[in-house]
Protein backbone atom coordinates (compact mmCIF):
# COMPACT_ATOMS: atom_id res chain seq x y z
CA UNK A 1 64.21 25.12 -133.87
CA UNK A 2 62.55 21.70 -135.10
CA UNK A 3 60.80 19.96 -132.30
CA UNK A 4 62.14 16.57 -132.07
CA UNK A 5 60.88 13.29 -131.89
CA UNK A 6 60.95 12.71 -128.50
CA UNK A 7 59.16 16.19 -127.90
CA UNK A 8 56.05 15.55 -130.16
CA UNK A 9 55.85 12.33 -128.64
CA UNK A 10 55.97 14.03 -124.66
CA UNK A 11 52.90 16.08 -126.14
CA UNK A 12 51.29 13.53 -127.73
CA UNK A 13 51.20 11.22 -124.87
CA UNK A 14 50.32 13.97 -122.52
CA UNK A 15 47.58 15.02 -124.79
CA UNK A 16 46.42 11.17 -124.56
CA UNK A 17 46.51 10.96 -121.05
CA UNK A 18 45.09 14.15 -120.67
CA UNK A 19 41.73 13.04 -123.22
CA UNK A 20 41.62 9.90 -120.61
CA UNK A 21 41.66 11.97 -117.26
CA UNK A 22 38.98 14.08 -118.49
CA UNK A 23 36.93 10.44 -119.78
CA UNK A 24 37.28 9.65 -116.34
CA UNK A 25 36.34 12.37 -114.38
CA UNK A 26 33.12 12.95 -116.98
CA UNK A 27 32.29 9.17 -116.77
CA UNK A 28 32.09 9.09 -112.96
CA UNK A 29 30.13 12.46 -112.71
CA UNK A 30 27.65 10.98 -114.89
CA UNK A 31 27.27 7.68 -112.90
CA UNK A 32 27.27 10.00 -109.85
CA UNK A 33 24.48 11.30 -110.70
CA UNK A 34 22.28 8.45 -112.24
CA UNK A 35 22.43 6.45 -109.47
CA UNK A 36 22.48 9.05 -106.59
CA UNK A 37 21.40 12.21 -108.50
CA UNK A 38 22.02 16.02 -107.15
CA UNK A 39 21.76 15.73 -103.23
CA UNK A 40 22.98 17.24 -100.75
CA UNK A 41 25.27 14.09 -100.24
CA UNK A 42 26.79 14.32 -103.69
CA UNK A 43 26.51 17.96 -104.67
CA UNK A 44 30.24 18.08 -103.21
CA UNK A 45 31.78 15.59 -105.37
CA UNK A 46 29.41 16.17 -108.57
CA UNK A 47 31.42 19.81 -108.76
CA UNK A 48 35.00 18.31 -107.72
CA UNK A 49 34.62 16.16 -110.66
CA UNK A 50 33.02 18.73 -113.01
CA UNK A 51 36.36 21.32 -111.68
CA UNK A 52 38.32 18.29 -112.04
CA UNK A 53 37.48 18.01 -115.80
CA UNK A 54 38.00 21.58 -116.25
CA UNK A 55 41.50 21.25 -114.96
CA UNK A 56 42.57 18.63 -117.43
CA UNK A 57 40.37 20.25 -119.71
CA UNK A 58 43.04 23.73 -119.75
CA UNK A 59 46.20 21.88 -120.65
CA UNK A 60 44.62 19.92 -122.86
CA UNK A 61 43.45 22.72 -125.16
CA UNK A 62 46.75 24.73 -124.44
CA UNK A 63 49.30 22.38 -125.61
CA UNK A 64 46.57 21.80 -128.53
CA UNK A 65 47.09 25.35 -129.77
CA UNK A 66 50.78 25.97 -128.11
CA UNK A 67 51.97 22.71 -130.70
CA UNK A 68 49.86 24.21 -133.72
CA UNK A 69 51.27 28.10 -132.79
CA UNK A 70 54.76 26.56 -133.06
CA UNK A 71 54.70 24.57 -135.70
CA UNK A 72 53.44 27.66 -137.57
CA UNK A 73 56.30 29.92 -136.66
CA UNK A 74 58.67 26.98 -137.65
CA UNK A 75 61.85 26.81 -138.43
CA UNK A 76 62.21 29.80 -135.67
CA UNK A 77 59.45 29.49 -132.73
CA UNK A 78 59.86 32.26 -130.18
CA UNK A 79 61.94 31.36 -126.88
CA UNK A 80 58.90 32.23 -124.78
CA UNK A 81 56.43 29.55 -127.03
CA UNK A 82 58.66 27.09 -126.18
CA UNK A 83 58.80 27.57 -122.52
CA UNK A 84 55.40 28.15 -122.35
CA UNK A 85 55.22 24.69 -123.89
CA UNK A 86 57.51 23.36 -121.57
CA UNK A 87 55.63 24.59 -118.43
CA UNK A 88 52.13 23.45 -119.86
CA UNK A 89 53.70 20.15 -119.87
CA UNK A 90 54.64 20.23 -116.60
CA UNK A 91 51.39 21.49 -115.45
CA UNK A 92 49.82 18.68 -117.14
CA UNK A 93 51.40 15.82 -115.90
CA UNK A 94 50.59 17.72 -112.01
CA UNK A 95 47.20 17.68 -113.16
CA UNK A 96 46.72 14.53 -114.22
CA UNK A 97 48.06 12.52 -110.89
CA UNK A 98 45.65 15.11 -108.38
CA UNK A 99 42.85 14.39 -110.73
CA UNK A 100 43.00 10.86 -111.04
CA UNK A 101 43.58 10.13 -107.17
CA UNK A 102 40.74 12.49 -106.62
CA UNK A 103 38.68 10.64 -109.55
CA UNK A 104 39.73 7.18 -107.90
CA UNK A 105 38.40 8.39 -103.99
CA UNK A 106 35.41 9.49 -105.14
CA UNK A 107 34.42 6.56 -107.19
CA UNK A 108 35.53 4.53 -104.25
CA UNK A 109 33.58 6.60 -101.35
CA UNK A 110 30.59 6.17 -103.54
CA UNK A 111 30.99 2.48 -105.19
CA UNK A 112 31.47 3.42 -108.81
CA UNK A 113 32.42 1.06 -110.84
């Protein structure tokens, strides 16, 4: 089964969102920690936004190597590829809104702009 159109373009646009999530949480880490460095006070947040990275980080890479796995098995990709797919997109798009409302409350509880 070909993906269609509107599939590659889910992924793609997941993928995209996904690369600017993980910008995000990286960017705010690092100007966490230049202008307050590794206290006590930030130690908390420094690691939610380093786990935070990692969680965007998974999906990212899995719908990387799900899309390349599939397009190799083309014109027949396995049943259970393609749900996979389907559920790493889901888990995704879950992943993007608790990251970037817990990117947004940290930046705000510490006055990164």
């Amino acid at each position: 089964m070909k993906l269609s159109d509107e599939m590659l373009t889910t992924i793609f646009s997941l993928q995209r969102q996904l690369a600017v999530g993980i910008e995000e949480a990286s960017a705010a880490e690092w100007k966490l920690n230049e202008q307050y460095g590794e206290t006590a006070e930030t130690i908390v947040e420094l690691e939610e936004l380093q786990n935070a990275r990692e969680r965007l980080t998974m999906p990212y890479s899995r719908l990387h190597t799900l899309l390349l796995r599939i397009l190799e098995f083309q014109p027949l990709a396995p049943a259970a590829m393609l749900n996979l797919l389907a559920q790493t997109l889901e888990q995704g798009e879950l992943a993007i809104d608790a990251v970037a409302a817990s990117v947004r409350e940290i930046k705000s509880n510490w006055d990164l702009t």
